[in-house]
Protein backbone atom coordinates (compact mmCIF):
# COMPACT_ATOMS: atom_id res chain seq x y z
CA UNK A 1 16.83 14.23 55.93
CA UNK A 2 14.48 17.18 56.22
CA UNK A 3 15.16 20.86 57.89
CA UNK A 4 13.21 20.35 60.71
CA UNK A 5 15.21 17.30 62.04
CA UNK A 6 18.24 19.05 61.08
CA UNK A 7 17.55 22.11 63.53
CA UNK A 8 15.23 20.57 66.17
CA UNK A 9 15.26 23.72 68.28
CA UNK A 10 14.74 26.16 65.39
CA UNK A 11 11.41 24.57 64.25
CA UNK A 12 9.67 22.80 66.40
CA UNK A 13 7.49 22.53 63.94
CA UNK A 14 -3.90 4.06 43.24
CA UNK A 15 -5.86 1.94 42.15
CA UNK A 16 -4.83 -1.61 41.29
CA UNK A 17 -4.64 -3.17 37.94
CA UNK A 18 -5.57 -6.70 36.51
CA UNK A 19 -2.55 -9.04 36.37
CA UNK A 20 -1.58 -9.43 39.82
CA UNK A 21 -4.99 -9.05 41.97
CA UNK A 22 -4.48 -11.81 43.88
CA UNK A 23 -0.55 -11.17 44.93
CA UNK A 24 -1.31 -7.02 45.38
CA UNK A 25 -3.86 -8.35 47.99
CA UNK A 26 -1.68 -10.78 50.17
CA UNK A 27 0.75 -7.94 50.41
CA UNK A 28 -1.64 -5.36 51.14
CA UNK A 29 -2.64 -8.08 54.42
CA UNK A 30 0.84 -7.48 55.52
CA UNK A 31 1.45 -4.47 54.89
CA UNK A 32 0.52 -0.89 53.17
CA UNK A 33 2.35 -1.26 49.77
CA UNK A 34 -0.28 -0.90 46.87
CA UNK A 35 0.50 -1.97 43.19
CA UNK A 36 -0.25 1.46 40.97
CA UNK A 37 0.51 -0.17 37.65
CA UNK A 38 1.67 -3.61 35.90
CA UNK A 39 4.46 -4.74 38.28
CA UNK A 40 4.95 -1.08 40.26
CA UNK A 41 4.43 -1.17 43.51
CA UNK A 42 4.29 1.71 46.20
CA UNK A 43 4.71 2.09 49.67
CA UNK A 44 3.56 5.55 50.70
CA UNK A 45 6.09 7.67 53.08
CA UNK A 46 4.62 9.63 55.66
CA UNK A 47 5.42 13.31 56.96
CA UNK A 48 4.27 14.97 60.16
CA UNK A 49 5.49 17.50 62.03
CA UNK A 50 6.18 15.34 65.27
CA UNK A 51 7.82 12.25 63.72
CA UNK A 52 10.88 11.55 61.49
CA UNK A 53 9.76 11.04 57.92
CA UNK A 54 9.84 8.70 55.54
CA UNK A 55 10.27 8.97 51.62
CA UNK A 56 8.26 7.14 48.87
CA UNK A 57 9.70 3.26 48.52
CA UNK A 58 8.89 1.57 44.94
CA UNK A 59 9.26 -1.73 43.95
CA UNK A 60 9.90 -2.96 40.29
CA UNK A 61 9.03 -6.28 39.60
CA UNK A 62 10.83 -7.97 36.63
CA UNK A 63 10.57 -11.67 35.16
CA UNK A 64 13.86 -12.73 37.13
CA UNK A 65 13.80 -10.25 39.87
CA UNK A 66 13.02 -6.88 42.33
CA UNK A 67 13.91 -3.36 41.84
CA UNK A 68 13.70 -1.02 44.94
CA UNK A 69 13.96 2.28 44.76
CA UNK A 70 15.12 3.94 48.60
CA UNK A 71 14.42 2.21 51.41
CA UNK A 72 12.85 4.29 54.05
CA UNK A 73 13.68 6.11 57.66
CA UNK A 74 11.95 4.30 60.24
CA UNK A 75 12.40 0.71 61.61
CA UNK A 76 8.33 0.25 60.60
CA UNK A 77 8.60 1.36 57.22
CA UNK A 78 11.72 -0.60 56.14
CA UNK A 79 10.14 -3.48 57.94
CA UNK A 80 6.87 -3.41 55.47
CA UNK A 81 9.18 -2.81 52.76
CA UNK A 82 10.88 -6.10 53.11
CA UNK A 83 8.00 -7.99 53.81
CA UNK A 84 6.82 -7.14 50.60
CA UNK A 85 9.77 -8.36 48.65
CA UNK A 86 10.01 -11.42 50.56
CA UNK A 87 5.69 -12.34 50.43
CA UNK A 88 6.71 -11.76 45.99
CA UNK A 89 9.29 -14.92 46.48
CA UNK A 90 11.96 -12.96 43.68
CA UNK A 91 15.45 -11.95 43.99
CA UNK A 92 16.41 -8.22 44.73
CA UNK A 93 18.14 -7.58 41.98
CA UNK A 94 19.03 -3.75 43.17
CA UNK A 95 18.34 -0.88 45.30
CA UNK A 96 18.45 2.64 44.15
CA UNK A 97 18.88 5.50 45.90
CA UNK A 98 17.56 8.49 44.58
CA UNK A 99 19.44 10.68 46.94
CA UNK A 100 21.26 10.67 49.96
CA UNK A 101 18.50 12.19 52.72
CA UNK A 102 17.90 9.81 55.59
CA UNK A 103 14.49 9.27 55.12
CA UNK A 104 15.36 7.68 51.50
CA UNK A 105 18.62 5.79 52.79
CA UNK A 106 18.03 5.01 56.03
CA UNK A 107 16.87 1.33 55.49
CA UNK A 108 20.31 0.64 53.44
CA UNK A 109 21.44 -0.65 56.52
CA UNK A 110 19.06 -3.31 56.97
CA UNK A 111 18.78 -3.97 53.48
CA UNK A 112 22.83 -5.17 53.61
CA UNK A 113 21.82 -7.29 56.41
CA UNK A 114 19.02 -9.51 54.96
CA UNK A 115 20.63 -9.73 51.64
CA UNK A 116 24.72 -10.01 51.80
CA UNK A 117 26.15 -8.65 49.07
CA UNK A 118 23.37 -6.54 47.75
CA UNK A 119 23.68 -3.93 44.95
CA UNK A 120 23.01 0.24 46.23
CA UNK A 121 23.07 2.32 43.21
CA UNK A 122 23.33 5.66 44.19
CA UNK A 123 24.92 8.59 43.46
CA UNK A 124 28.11 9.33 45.48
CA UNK A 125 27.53 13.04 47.17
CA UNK A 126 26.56 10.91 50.33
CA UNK A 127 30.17 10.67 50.68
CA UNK A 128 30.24 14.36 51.25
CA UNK A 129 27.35 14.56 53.07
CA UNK A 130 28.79 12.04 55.70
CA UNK A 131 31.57 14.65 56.76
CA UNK A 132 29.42 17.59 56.24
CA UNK A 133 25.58 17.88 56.63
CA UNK A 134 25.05 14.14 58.67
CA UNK A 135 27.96 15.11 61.03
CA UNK A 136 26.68 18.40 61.62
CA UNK A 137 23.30 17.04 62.31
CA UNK A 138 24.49 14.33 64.71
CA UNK A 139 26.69 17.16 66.47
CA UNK A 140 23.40 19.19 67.04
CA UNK A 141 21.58 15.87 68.15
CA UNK A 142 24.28 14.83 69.96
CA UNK A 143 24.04 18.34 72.20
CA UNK A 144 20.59 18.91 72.17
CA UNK A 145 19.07 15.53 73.52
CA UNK A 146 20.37 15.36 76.90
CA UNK A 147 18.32 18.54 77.60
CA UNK A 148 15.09 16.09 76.64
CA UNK A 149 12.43 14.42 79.24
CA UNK A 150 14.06 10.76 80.01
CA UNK A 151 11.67 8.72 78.04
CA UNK A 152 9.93 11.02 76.04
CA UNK A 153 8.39 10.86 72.32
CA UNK A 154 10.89 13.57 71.26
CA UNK A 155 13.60 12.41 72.60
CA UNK A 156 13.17 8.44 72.08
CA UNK A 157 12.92 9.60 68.36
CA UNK A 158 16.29 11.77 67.94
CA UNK A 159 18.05 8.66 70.22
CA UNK A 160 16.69 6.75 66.90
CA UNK A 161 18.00 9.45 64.88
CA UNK A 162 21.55 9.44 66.51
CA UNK A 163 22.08 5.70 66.10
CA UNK A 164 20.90 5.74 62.35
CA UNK A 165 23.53 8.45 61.98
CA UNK A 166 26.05 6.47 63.66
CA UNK A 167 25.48 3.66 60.90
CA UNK A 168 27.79 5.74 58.49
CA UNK A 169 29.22 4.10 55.87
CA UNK A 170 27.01 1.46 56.05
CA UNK A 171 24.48 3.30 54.45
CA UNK A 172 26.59 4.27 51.34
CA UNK A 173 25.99 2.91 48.19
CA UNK A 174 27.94 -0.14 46.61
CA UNK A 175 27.63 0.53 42.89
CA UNK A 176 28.30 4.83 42.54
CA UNK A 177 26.13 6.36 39.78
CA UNK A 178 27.72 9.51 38.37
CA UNK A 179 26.09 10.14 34.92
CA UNK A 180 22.57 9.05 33.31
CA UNK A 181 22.32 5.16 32.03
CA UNK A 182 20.59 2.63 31.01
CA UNK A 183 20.64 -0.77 32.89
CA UNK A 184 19.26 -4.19 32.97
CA UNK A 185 18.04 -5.40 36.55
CA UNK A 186 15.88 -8.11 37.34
CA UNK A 187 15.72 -9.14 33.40
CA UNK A 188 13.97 -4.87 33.57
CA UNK A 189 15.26 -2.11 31.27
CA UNK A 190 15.23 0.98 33.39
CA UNK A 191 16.77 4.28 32.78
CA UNK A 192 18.73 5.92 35.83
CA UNK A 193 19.09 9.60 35.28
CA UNK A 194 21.17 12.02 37.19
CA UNK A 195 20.29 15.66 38.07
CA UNK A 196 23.56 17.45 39.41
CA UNK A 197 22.85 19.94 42.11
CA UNK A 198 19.73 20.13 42.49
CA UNK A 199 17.73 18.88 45.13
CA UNK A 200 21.08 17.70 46.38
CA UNK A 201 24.87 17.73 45.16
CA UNK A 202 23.39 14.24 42.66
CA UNK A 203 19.88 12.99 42.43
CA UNK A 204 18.64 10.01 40.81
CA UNK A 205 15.25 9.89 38.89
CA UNK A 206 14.17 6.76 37.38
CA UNK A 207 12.14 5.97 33.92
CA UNK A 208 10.25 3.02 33.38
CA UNK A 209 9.91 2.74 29.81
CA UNK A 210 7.70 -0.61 30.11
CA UNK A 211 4.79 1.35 31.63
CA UNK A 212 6.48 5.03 30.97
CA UNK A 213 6.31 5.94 34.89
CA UNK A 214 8.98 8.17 36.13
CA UNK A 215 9.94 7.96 39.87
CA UNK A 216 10.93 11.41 40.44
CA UNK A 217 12.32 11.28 44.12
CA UNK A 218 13.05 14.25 45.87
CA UNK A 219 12.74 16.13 42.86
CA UNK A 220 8.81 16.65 43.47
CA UNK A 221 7.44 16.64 46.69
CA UNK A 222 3.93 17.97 48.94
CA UNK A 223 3.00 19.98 50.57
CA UNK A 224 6.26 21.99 49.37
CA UNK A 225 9.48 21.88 48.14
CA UNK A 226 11.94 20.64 50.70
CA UNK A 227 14.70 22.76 50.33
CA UNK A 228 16.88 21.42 52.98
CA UNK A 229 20.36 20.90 50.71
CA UNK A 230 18.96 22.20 47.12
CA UNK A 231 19.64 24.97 44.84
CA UNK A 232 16.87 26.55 43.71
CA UNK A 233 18.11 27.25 39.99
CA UNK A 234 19.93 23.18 39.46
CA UNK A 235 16.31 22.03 41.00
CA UNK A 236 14.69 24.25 38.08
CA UNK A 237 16.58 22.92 35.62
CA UNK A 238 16.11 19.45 36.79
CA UNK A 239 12.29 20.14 36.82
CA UNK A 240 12.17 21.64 33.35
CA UNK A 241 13.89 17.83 32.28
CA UNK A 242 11.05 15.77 33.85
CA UNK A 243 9.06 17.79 32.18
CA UNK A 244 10.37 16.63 28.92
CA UNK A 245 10.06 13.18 29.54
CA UNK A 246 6.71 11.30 28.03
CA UNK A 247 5.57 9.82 31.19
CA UNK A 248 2.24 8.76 31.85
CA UNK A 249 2.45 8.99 35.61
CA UNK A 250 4.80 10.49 38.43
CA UNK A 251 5.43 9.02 41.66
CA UNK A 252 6.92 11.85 43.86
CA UNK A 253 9.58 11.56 47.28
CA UNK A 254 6.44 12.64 49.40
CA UNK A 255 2.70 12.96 48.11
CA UNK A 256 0.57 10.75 46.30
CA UNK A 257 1.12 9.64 41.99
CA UNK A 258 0.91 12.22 39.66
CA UNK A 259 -0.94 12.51 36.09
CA UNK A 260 1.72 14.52 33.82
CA UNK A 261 -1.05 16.82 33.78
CA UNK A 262 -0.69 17.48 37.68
CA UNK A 263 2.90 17.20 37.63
CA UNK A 264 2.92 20.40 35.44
CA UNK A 265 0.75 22.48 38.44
CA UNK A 266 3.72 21.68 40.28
CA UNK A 267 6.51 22.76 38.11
CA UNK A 268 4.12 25.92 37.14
CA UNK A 269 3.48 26.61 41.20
CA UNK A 270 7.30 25.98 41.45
CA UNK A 271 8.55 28.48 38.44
CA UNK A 272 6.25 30.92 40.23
CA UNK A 273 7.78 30.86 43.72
CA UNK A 274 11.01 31.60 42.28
CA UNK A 275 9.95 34.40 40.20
CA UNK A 276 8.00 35.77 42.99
CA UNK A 277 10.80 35.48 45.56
CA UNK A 278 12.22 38.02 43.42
CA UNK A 279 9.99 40.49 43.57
CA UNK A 280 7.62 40.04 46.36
CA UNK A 281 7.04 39.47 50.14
CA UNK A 282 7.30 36.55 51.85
CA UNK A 283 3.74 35.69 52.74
CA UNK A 284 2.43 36.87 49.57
CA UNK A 285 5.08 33.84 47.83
CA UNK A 286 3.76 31.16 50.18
CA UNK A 287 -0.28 32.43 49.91
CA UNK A 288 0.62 31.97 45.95
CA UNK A 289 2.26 28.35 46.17
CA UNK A 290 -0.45 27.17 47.90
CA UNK A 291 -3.22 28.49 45.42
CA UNK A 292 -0.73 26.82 43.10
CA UNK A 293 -0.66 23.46 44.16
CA UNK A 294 -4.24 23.18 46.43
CA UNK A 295 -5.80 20.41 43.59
CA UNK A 296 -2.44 18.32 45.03
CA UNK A 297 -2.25 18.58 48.37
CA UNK A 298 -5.94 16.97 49.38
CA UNK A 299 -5.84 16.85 53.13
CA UNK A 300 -2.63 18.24 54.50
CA UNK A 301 -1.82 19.88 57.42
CA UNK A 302 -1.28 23.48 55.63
CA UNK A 303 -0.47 25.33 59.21
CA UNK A 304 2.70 22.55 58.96
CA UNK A 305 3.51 23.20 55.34
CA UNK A 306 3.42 27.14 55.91
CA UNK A 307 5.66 26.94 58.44
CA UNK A 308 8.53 24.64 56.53
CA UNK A 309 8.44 27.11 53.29
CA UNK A 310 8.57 30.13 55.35
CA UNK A 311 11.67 28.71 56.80
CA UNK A 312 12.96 27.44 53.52
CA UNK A 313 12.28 31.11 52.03
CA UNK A 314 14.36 32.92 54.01
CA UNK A 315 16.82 30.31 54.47
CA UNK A 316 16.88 29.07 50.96
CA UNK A 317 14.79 30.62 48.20
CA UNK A 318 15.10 34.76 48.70
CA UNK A 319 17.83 35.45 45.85
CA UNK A 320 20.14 36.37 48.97
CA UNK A 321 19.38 33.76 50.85
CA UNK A 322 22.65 32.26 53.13
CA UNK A 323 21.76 28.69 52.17
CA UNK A 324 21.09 29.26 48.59
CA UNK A 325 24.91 30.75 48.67
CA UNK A 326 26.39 27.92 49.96
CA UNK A 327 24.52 24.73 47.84
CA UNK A 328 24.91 26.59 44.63
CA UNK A 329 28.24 27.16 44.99
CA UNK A 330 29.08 24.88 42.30
């Protein structure tokens, strides 16, 4: 769930591999996942300023069955998600959830549906987040849509928004993850590691060690950081532990796959807005973060991405911030 679905009237604002040629292209027919590496597949997320976004989805393929990690916002992503796991004819195995935004949980739901008794790893802060943050957000919804156009974009969408929220519990995870791990899933070794307050009260990041990729969730994401329930210093720290990991690439909650190489512009670009949030102005920290991270961003709308850090500076990153206050209070 980003900050500019949260306060509606504030804002307003790969290349395939041999192996699998044949079985990436039949699900590219259907759909837009691409396979990035030996049996790692991607479906891209999307974010614009006038629709509800949707995170990275990744599926694991292993000899006996399908890791996915989050599931998607909208009805249209989810929907290519599961046609890809259904055209590869395997088991799920699991979902993971690498935290507990909408836009990375809200296809849980569904999920539950096609396959009874599925396994959601996640970590539990969505619990919290349930009687807190999503029930705050549905209030505001709940208030502000009625003043919408009958019929409109804008309000069609936040309808959609309201009856995701209204799923609840049904988007919570079945198997809580509370500390780092190692599991087998689909006859796949995978490593599920937790970063406590951070991006949120628990993310998950995931290492591959088969083909050393490291899906990073919300942990790394373009145009900017997404601030929306972080702490600047936990998210830091988390960064400074991807960074120690020997990865060979980085799949991020928004933006295109990473080279460690690029990953480290983005934990230098994000050292330096903290440091200069200390010391200088406003537009001066967002001119720098952009110079920072311009190689990564390619073809973004930058007018959009201004906009969302400006809000997340004063709201979030300033050392006296009123947000930073409240998710680093632990």
């Amino acid at each position: 769930m980003k900050r500019w679905l949260i306060m509606p009237l504030l804002m307003g604002i790969a290349c395939s591999v041999s192996g699998a040629n044949m079985e990436s292209n039949a699900i590219s027919s259907i759909n837009q996942v691409k396979q990035i590496t030996k049996d790692i597949y991607l479906l891209p997320g999307q974010l614009q300023s006038n629709q509800s976004p949707d995170g990275n989805s990744e599926i694991l393929r292993g000899p006996k069955g399908l890791i996915v990690i989050d599931t998607g916002r909208n009805d249209q992503h989810t929907q290519q998600l599961i046609d890809a796991i259904i055209a590869m004819k395997l088991p799920v195995a699991g979902v993971i959830n690498t935290h507990w935004h909408l836009d990375h949980i809200g296809g849980n739901a569904r999920f539950k549906q096609q396959w009874p008794g599925i396994s959601i790893y996640a970590h539990p802060s969505l619990d919290n987040a349930l009687v807190g943050f999503h029930k705050d957000y549905r209030q505001q919804l709940e208030t502000y849509v009625p003043t919408l156009e009958n019929g409109s974009p804008e309000k069609q969408r936040y309808e959609a928004e309201i009856t995701l929220l209204k799923l609840d519990r049904a988007l919570v995870a079945t198997n809580p993850v509370t500390q780092s791990t190692i599991k087998q899933l689909g006859g796949r070794k995978i490593e599920i590691n937790v970063s406590e307050h951070s991006v949120t009260e628990g993310d998950i990041w995931v290492f591959d060690p088969t083909t050393a990729t490291l899906i990073a969730g919300d942990l790394v994401t373009l145009p900017v950081p997404m601030f929306d329930s972080a702490c600047p210093e936990g998210w830091q720290h988390a960064l400074d532990t991807l960074a120690a990991a020997k990865f060979k690439r980085l799949i991020p909650g928004h933006g295109a796959p990473m080279s460690p190489e690029e990953f480290e512009q983005y934990h230098r670009g994000f050292n330096n807005l903290l440091a200069c949030a200390k010391q200088s102005e406003k537009q001066q920290c967002i001119d720098h973060w952009f110079d920072d991270v311009r190689l990564l961003n390619g073809n973004i709308d930058e007018g959009y991405g201004r906009a969302l850090l400006s809000y997340y500076f004063d709201q979030f990153i300033k050392p006296d911030a009123p947000k930073r206050k409240f998710w680093c209070k632990a």
